[in-house]
N, C-alpha and C. Protein backbone atom coordinates (compact mmCIF):
# COMPACT_ATOMS: atom_id res chain seq x y z
N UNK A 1 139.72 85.26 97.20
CA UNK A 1 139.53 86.32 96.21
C UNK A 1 139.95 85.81 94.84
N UNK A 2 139.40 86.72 93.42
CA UNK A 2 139.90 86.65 92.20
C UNK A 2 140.82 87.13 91.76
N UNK A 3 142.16 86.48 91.35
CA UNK A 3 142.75 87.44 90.31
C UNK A 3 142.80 87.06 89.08
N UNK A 4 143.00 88.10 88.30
CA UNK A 4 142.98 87.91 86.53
C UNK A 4 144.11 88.44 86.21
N UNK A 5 145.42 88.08 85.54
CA UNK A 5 146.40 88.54 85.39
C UNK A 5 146.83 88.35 83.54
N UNK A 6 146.87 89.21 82.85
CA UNK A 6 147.30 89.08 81.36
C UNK A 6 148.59 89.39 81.42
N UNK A 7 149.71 88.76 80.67
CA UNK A 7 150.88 89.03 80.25
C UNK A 7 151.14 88.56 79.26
N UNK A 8 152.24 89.93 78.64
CA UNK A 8 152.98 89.78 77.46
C UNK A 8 154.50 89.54 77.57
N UNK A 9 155.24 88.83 77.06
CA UNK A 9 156.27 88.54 76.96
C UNK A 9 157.05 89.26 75.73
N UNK A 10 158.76 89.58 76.09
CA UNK A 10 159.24 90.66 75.38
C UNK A 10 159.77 89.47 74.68
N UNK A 11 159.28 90.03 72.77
CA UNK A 11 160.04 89.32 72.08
C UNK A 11 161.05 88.45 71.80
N UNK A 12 160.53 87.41 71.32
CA UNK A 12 161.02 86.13 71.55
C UNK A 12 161.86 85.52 72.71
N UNK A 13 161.06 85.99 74.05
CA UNK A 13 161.16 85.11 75.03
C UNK A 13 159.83 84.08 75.45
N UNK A 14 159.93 83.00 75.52
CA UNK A 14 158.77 82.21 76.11
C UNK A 14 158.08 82.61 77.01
N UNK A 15 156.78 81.99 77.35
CA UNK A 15 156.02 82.27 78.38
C UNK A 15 156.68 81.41 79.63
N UNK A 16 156.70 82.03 80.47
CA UNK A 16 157.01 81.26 81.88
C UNK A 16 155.99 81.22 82.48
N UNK A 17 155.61 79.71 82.54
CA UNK A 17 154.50 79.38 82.89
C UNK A 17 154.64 79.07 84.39
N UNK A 18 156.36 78.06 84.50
CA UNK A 18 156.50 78.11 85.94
C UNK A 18 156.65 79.17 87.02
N UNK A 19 156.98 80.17 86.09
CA UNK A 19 157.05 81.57 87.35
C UNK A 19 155.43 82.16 87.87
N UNK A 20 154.71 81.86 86.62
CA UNK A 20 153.16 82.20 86.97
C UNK A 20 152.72 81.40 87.77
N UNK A 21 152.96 79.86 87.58
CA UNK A 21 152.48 79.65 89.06
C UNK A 21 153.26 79.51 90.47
N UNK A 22 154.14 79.72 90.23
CA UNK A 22 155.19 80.25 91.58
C UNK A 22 154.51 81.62 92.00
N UNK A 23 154.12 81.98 91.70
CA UNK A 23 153.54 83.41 92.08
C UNK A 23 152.96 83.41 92.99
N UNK A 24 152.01 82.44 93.19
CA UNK A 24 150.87 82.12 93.83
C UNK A 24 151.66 82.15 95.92
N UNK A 25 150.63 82.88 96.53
CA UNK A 25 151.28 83.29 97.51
C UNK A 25 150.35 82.35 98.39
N UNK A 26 150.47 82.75 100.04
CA UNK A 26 149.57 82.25 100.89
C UNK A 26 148.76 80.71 100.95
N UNK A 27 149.84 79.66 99.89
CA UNK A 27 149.67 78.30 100.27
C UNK A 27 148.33 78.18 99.83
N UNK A 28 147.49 79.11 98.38
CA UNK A 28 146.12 78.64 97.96
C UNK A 28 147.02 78.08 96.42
N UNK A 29 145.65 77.53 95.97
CA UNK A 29 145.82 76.57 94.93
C UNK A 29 146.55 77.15 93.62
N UNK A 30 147.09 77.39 92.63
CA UNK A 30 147.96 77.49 91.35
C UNK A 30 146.96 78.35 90.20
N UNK A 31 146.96 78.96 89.50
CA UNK A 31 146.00 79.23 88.73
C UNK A 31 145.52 78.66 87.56
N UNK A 32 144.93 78.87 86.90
CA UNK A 32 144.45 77.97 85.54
C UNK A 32 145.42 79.04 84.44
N UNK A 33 146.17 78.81 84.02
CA UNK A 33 147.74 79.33 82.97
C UNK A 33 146.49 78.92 81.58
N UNK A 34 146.58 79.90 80.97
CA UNK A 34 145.81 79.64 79.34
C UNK A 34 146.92 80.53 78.84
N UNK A 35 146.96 80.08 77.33
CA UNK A 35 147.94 80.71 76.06
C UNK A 35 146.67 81.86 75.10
N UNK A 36 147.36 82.94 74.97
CA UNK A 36 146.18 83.70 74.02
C UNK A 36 146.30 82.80 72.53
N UNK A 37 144.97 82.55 72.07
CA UNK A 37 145.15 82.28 70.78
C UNK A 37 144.28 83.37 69.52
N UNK A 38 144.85 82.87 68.15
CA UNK A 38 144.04 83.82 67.57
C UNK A 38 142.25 83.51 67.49
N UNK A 39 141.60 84.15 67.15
CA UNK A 39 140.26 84.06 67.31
C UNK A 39 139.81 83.00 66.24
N UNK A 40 139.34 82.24 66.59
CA UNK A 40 138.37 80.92 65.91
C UNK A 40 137.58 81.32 64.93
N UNK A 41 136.72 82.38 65.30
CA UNK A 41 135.63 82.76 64.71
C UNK A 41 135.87 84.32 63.69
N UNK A 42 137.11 83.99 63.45
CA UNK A 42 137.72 85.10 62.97
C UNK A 42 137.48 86.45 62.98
N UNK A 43 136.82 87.53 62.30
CA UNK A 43 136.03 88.66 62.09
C UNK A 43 134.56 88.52 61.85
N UNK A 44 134.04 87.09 62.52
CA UNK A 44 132.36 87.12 62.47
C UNK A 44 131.91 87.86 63.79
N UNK A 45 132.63 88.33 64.65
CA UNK A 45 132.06 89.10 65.59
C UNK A 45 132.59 90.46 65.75
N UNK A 46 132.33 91.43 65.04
CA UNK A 46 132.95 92.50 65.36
C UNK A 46 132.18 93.60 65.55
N UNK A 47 131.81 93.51 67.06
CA UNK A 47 131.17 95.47 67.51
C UNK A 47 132.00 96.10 67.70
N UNK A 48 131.09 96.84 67.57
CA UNK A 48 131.85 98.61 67.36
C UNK A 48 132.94 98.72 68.84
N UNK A 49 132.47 98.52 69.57
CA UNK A 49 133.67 98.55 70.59
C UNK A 49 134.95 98.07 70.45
N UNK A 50 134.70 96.88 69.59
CA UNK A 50 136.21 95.92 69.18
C UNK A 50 136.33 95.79 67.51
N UNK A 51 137.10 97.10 67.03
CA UNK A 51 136.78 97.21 65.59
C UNK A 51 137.48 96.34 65.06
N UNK A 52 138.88 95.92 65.65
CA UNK A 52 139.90 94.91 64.93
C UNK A 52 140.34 93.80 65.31
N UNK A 53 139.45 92.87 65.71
CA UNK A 53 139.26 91.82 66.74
C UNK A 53 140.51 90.39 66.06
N UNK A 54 140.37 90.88 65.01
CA UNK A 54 141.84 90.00 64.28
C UNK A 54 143.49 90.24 65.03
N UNK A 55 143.49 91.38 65.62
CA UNK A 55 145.09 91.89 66.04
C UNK A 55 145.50 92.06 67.69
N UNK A 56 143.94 91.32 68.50
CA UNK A 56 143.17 91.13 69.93
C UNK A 56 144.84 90.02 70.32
N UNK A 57 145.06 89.11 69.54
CA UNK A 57 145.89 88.06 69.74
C UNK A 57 147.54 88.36 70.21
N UNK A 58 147.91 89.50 69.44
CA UNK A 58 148.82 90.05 69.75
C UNK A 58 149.18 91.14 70.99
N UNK A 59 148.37 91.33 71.99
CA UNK A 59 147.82 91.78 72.98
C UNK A 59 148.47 91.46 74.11
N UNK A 60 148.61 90.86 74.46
CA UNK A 60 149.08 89.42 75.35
C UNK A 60 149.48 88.08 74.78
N UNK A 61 150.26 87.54 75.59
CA UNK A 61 150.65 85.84 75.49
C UNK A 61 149.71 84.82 75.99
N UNK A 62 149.61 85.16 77.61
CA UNK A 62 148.84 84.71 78.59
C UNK A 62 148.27 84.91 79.37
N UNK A 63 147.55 84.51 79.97
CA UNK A 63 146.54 84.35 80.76
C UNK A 63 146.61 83.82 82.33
N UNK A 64 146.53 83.94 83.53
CA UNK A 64 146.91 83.25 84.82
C UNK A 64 145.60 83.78 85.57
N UNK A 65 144.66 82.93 86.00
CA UNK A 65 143.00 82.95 86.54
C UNK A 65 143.74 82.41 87.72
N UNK A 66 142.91 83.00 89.40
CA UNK A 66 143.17 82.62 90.34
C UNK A 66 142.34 82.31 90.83
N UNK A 67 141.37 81.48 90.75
CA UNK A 67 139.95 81.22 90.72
C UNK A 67 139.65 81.38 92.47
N UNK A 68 140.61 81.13 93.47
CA UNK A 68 140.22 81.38 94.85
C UNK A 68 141.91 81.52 95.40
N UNK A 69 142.00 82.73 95.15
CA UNK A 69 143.58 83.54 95.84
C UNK A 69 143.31 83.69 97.26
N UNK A 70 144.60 82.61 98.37
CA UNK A 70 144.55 83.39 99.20
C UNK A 70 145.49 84.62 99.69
N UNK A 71 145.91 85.02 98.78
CA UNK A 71 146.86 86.32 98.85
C UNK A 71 147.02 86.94 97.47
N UNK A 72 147.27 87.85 97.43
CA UNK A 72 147.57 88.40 96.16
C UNK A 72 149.08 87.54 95.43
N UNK A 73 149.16 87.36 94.54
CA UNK A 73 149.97 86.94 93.82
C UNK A 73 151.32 87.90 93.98
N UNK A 74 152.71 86.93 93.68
CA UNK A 74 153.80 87.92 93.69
C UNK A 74 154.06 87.89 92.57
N UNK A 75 153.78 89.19 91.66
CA UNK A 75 154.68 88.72 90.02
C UNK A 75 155.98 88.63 89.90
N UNK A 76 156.90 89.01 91.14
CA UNK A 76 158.50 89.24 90.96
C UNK A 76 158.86 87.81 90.36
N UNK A 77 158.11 86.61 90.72
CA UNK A 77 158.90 85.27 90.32
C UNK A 77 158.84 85.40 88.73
N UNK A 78 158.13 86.19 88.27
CA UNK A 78 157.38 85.85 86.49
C UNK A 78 158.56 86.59 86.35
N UNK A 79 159.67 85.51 84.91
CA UNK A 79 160.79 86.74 84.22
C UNK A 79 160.24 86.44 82.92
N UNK A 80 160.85 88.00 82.48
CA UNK A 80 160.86 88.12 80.97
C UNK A 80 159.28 88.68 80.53
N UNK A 81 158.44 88.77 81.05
CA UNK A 81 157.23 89.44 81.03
C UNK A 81 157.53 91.38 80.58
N UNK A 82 156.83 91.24 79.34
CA UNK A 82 156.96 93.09 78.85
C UNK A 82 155.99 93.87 79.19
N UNK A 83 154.91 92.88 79.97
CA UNK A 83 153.45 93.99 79.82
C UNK A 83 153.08 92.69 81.00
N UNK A 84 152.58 93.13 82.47
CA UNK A 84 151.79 92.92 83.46
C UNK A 84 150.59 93.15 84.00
N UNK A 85 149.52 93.27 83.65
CA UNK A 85 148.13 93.77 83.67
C UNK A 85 147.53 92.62 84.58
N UNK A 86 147.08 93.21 86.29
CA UNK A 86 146.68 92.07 86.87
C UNK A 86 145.34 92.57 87.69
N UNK A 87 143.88 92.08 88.18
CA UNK A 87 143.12 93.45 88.33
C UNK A 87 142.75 91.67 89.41
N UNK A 88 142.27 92.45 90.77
CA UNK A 88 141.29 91.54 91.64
C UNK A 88 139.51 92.27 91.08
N UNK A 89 139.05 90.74 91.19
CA UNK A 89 137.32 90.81 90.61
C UNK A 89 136.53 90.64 91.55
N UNK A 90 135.57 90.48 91.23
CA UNK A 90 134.15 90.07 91.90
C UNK A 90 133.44 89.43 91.42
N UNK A 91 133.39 87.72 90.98
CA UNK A 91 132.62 87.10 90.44
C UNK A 91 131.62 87.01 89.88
N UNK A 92 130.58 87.01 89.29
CA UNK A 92 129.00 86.35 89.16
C UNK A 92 128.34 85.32 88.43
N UNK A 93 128.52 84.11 88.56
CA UNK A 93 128.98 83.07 87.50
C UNK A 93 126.94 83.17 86.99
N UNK A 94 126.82 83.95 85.69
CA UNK A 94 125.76 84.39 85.45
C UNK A 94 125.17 82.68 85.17
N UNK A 95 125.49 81.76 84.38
CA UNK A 95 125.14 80.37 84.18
C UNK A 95 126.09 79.61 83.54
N UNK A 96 125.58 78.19 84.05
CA UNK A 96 126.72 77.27 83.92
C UNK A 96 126.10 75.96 83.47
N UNK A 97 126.10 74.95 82.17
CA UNK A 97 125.76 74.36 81.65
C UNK A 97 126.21 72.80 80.98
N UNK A 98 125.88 71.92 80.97
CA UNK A 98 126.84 70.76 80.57
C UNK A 98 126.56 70.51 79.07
N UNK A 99 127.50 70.60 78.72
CA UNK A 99 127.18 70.22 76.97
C UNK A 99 127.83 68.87 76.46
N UNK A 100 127.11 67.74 76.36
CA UNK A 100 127.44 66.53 75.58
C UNK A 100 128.35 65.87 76.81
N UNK A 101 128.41 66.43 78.28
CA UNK A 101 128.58 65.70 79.11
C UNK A 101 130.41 66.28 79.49
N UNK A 102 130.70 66.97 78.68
CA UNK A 102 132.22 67.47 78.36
C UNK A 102 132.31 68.47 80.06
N UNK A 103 133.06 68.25 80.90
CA UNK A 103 133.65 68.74 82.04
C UNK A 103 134.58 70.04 81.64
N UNK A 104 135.21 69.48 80.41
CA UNK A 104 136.68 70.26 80.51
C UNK A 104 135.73 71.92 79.50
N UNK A 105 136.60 72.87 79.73
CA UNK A 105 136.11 74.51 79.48
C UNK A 105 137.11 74.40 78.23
N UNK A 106 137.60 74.41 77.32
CA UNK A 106 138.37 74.28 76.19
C UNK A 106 139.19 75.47 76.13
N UNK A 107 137.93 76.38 75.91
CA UNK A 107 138.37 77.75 75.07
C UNK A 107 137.43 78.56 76.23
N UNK A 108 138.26 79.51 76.18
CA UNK A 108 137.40 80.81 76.86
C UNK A 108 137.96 82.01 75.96
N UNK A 109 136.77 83.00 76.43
CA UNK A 109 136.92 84.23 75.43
C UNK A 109 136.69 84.81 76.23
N UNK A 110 137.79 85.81 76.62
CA UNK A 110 137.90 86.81 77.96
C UNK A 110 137.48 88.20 77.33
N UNK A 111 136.77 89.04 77.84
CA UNK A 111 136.64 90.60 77.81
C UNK A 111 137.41 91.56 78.46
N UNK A 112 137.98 92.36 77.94
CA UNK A 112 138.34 93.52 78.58
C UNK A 112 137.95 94.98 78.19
N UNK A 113 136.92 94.91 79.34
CA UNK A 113 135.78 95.75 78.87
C UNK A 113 135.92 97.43 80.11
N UNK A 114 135.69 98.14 79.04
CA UNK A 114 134.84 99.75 79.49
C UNK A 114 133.68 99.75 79.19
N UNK A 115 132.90 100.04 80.39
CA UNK A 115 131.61 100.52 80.14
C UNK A 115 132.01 102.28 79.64
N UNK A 116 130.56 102.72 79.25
CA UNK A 116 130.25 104.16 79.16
C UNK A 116 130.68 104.92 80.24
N UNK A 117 131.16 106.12 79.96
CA UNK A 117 131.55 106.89 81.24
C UNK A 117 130.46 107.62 81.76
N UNK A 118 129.51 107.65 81.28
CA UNK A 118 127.89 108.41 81.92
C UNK A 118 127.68 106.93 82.89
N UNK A 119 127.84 106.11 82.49
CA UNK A 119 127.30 104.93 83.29
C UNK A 119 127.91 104.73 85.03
N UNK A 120 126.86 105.46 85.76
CA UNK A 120 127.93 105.24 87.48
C UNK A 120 127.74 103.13 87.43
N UNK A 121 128.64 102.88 88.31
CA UNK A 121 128.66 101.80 89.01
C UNK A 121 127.57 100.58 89.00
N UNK A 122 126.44 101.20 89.89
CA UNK A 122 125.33 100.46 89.67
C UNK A 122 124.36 100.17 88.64
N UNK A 123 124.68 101.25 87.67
CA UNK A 123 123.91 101.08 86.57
C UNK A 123 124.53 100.37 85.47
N UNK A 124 125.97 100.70 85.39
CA UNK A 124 126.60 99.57 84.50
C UNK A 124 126.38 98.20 85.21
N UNK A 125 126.64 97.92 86.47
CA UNK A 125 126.28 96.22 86.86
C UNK A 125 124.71 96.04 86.63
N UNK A 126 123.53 96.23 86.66
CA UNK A 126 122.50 95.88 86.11
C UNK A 126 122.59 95.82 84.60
N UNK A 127 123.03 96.82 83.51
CA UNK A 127 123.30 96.65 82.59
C UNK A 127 124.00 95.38 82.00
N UNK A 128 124.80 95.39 82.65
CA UNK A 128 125.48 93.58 82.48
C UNK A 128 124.63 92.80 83.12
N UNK A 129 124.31 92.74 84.35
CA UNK A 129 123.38 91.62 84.58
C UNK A 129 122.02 91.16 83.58
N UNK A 130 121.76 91.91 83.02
CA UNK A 130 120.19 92.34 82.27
C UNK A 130 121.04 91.65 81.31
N UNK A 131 122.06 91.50 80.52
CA UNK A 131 122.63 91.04 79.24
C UNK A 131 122.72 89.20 79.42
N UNK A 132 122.60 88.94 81.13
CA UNK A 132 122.62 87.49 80.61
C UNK A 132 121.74 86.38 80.10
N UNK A 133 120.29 87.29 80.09
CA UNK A 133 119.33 86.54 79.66
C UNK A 133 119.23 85.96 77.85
N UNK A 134 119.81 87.00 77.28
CA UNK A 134 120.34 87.07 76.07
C UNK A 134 121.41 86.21 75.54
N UNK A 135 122.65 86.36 76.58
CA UNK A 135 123.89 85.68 76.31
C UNK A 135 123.38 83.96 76.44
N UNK A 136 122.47 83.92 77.25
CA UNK A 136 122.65 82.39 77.73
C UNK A 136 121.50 81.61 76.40
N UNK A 137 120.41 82.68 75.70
CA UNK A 137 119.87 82.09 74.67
C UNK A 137 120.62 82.01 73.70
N UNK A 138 121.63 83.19 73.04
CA UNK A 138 122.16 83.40 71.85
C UNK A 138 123.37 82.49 71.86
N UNK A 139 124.41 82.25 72.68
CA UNK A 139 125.80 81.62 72.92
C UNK A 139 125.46 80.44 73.31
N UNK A 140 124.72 79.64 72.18
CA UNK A 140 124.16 78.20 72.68
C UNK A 140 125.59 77.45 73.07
N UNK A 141 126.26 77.62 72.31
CA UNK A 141 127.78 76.68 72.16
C UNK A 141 128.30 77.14 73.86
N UNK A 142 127.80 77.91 74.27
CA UNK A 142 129.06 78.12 75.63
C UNK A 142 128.47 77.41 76.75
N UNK A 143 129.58 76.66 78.04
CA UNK A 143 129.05 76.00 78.88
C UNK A 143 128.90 76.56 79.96
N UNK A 144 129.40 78.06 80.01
CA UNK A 144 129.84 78.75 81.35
C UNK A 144 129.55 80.40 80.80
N UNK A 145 129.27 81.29 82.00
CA UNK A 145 129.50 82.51 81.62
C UNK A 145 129.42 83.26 82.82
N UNK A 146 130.73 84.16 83.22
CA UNK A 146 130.85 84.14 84.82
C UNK A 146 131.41 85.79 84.42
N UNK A 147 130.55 86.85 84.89
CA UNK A 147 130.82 88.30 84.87
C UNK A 147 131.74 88.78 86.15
N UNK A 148 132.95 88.77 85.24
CA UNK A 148 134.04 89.77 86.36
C UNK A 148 134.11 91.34 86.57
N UNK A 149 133.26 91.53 87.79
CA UNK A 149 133.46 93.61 88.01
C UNK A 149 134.54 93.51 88.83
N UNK A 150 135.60 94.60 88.02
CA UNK A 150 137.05 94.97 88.68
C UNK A 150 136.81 95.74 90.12
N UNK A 151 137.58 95.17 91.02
CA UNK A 151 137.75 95.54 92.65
C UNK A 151 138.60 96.89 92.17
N UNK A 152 140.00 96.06 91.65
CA UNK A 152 140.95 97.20 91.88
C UNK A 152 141.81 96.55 90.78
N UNK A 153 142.66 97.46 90.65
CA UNK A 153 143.94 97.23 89.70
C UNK A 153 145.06 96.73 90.53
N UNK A 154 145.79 95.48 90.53
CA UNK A 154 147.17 94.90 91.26
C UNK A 154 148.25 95.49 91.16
N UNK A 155 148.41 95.55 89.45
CA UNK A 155 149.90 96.18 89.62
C UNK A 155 149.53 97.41 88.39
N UNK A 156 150.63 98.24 88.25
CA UNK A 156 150.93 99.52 88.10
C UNK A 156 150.63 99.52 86.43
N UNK A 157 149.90 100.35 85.74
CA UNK A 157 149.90 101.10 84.84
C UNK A 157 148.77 100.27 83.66
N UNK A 158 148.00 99.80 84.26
CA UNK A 158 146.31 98.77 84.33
C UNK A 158 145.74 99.67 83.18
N UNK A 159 145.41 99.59 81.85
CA UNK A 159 144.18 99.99 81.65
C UNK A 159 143.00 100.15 82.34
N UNK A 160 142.03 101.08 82.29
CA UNK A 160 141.24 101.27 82.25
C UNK A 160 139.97 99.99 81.78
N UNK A 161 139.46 99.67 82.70
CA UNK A 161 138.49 98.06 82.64
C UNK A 161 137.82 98.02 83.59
N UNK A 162 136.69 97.69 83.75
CA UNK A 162 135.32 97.87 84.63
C UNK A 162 134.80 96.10 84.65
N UNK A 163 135.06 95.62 83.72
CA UNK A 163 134.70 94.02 83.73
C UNK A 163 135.43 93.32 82.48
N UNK A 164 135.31 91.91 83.78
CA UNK A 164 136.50 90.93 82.52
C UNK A 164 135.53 89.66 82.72
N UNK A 165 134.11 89.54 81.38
CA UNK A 165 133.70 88.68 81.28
C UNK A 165 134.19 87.48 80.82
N UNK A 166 134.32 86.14 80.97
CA UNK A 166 134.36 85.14 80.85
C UNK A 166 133.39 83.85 80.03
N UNK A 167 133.48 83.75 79.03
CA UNK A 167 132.50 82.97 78.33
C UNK A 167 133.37 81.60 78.12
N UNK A 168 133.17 80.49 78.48
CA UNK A 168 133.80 79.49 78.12
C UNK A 168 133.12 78.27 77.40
N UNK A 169 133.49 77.26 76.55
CA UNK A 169 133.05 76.57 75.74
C UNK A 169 133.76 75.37 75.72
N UNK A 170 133.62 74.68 75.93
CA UNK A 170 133.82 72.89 76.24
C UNK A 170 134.80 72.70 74.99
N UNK A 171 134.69 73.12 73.65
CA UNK A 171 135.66 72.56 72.49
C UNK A 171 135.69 73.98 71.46
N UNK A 172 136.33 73.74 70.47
CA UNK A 172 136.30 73.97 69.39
C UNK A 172 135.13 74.34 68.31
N UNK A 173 134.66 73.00 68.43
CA UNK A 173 133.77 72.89 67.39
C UNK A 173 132.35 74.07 68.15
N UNK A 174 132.21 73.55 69.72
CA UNK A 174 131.03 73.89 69.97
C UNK A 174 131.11 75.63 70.17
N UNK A 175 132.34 76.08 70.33
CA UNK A 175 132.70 77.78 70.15
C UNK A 175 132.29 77.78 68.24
N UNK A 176 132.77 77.49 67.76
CA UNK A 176 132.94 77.78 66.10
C UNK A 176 131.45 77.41 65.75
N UNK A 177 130.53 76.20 66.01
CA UNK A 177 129.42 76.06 65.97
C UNK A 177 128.14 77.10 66.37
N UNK A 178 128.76 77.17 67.91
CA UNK A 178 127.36 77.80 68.91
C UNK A 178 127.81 79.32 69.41
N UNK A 179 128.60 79.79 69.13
CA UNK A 179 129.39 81.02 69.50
C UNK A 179 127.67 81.76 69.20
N UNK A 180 127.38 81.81 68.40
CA UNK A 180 126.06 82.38 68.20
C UNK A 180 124.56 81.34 67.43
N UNK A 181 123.53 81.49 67.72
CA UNK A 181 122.68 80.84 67.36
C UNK A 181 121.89 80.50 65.98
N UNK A 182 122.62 82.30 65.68
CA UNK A 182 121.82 83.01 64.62
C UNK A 182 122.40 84.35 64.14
N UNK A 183 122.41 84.62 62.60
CA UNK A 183 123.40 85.88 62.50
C UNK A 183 122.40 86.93 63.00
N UNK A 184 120.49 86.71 63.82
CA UNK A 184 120.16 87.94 64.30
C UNK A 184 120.61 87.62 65.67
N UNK A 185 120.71 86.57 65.87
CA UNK A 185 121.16 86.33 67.49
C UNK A 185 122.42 87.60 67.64
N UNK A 186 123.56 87.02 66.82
CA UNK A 186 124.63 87.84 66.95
C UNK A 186 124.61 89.58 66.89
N UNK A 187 123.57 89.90 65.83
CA UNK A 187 123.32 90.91 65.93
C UNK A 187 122.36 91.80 67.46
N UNK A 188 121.88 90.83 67.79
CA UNK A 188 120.78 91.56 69.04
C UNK A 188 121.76 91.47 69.68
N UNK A 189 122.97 90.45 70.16
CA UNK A 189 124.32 90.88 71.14
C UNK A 189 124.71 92.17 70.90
N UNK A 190 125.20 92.45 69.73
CA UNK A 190 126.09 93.41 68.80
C UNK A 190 125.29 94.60 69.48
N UNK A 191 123.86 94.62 69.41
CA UNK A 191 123.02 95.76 69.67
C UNK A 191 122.93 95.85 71.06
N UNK A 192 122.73 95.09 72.00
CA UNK A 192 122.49 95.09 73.76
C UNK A 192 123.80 95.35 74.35
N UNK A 193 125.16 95.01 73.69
CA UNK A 193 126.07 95.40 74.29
C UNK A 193 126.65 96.99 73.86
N UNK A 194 126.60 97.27 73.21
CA UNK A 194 126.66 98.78 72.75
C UNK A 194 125.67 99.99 73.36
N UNK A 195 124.83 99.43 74.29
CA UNK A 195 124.55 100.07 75.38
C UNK A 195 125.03 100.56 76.55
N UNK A 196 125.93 99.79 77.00
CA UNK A 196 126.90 99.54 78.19
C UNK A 196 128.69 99.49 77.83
N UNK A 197 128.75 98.92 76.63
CA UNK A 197 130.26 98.61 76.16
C UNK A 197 130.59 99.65 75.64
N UNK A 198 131.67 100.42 76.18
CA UNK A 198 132.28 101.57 75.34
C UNK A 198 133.46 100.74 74.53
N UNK A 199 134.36 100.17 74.88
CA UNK A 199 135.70 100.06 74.22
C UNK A 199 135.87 98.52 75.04
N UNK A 200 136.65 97.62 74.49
CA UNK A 200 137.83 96.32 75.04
C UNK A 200 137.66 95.45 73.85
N UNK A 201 139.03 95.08 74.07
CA UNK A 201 139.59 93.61 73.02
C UNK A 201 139.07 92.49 73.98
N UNK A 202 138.47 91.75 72.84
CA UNK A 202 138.37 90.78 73.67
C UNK A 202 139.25 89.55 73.17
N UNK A 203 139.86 88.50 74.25
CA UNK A 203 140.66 87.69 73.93
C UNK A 203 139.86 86.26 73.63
N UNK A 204 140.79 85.27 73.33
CA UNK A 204 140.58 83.92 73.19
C UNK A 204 141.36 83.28 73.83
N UNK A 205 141.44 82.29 74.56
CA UNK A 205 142.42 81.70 75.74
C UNK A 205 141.96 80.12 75.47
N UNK A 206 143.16 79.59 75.75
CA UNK A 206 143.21 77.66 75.35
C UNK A 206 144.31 77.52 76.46
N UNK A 207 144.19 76.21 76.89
CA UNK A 207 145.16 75.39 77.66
C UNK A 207 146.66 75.48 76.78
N UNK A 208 147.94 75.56 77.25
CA UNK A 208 148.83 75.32 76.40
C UNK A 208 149.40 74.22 76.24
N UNK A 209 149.73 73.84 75.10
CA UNK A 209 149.84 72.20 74.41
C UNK A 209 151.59 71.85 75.40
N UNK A 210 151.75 70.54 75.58
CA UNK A 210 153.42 70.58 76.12
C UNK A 210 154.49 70.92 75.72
N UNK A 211 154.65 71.27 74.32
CA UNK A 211 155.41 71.66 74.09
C UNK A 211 155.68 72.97 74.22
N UNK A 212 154.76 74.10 74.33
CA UNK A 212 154.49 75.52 74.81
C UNK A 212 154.93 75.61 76.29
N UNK A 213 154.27 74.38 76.91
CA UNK A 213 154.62 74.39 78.81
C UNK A 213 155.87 74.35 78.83
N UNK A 214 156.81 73.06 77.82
CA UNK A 214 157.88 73.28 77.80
C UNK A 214 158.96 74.16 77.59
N UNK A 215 158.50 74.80 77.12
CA UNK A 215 159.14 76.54 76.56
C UNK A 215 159.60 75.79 74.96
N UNK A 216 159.12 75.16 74.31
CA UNK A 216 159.92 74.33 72.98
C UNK A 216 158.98 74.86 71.86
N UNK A 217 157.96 75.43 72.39
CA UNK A 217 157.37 76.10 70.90
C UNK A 217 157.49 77.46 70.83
């Protein structure tokens, strides 16, 4: 199974990166630990769902992906965490692409998304599915794009979130470059997702540098 786990850490304590992956239960593999960063692309993307996409950063610290959990995670090992938000998914890795030969995912830009509340179940997942024909022309820069529909909420007092899309991008340049194709590209996103997207911040997530792993930054 998937888990997606965001945490915030209570002022000026570090991220514990080793308790996040101590967490990891049932002898499956460690998770992929990303640091929130601020957004690259600053305020060039802002729908109406995410009016202040500049203050998304302060949201969370981190990030802990369980790409194949065989147990639910224990958060008791994670200390110093102020905010625990952990939801099991349901994959759909809509497409996946090699750019300039680059393996490594750099940057990802996570969603935390509400659909419409008129929207039952099945009609919001076609609604997203129908959006990747779009995403995969317009988001030339991204190498990956894998739609998470929430199972359930893990631990206690979860926003409200229906999907935690995943867009990832090999570097820097090719997010800041290819994030969009075209300012109508960006706009026909802006417009196809405001069909389905009621409300979510969406994040930016990077590997953390050693000195962050170390707890020294």
């Amino acid at each position: 199974m998937k888990i997606i786990a965001l945490v915030r850490f209570a002022d000026g304590a570090p991220v514990d990166w080793a308790g996040l992956a101590a967490a990891t239960t049932g002898g499956g593999p460690p998770p992929r630990m990303l640091r929130v960063i601020e957004s690259p692309v600053g305020s060039a993307y802002r729908p109406p769902s995410d009016p202040d996409p500049m203050s998304n950063s302060a949201l969370y610290d981190a990030a802990a992906i369980w790409d194949d959990a065989a147990g639910v995670p224990d958060f008791t090992a994670v200390s110093g965490a102020d905010c625990l938000h952990a939801w099991q998914v349901e994959p759909t890795e809509r497409f996946r692409r090699a750019r300039q030969g680059a393996e490594d995912e750099a940057i990802t830009l996570l969603g935390r998304l509400m659909f419409h509340a008129d929207l039952p179940d099945p009609a919001a997942k076609r609604c997203w599915a129908h959006h990747t024909a779009l995403a995969e022309k317009v988001h030339v820069g991204a190498s990956r794009y894998i739609q998470n529909w929430i199972t359930r909420a893990i631990t206690p007092d979860c926003p409200p979130v229906r999907g935690l899309p995943e867009l990832r991008f090999p570097d820097r340049k090719a997010l800041i470059e290819g994030f969009f194709d075209s300012d109508r590209g960006r706009d026909e996103v802006v417009h196809d997702t405001s069909h389905f997207v009621a409300s979510g911040p969406r994040l930016f997530l990077a590997a953390p540098t050693l000195r962050e792993w170390s707890g020294e930054a």
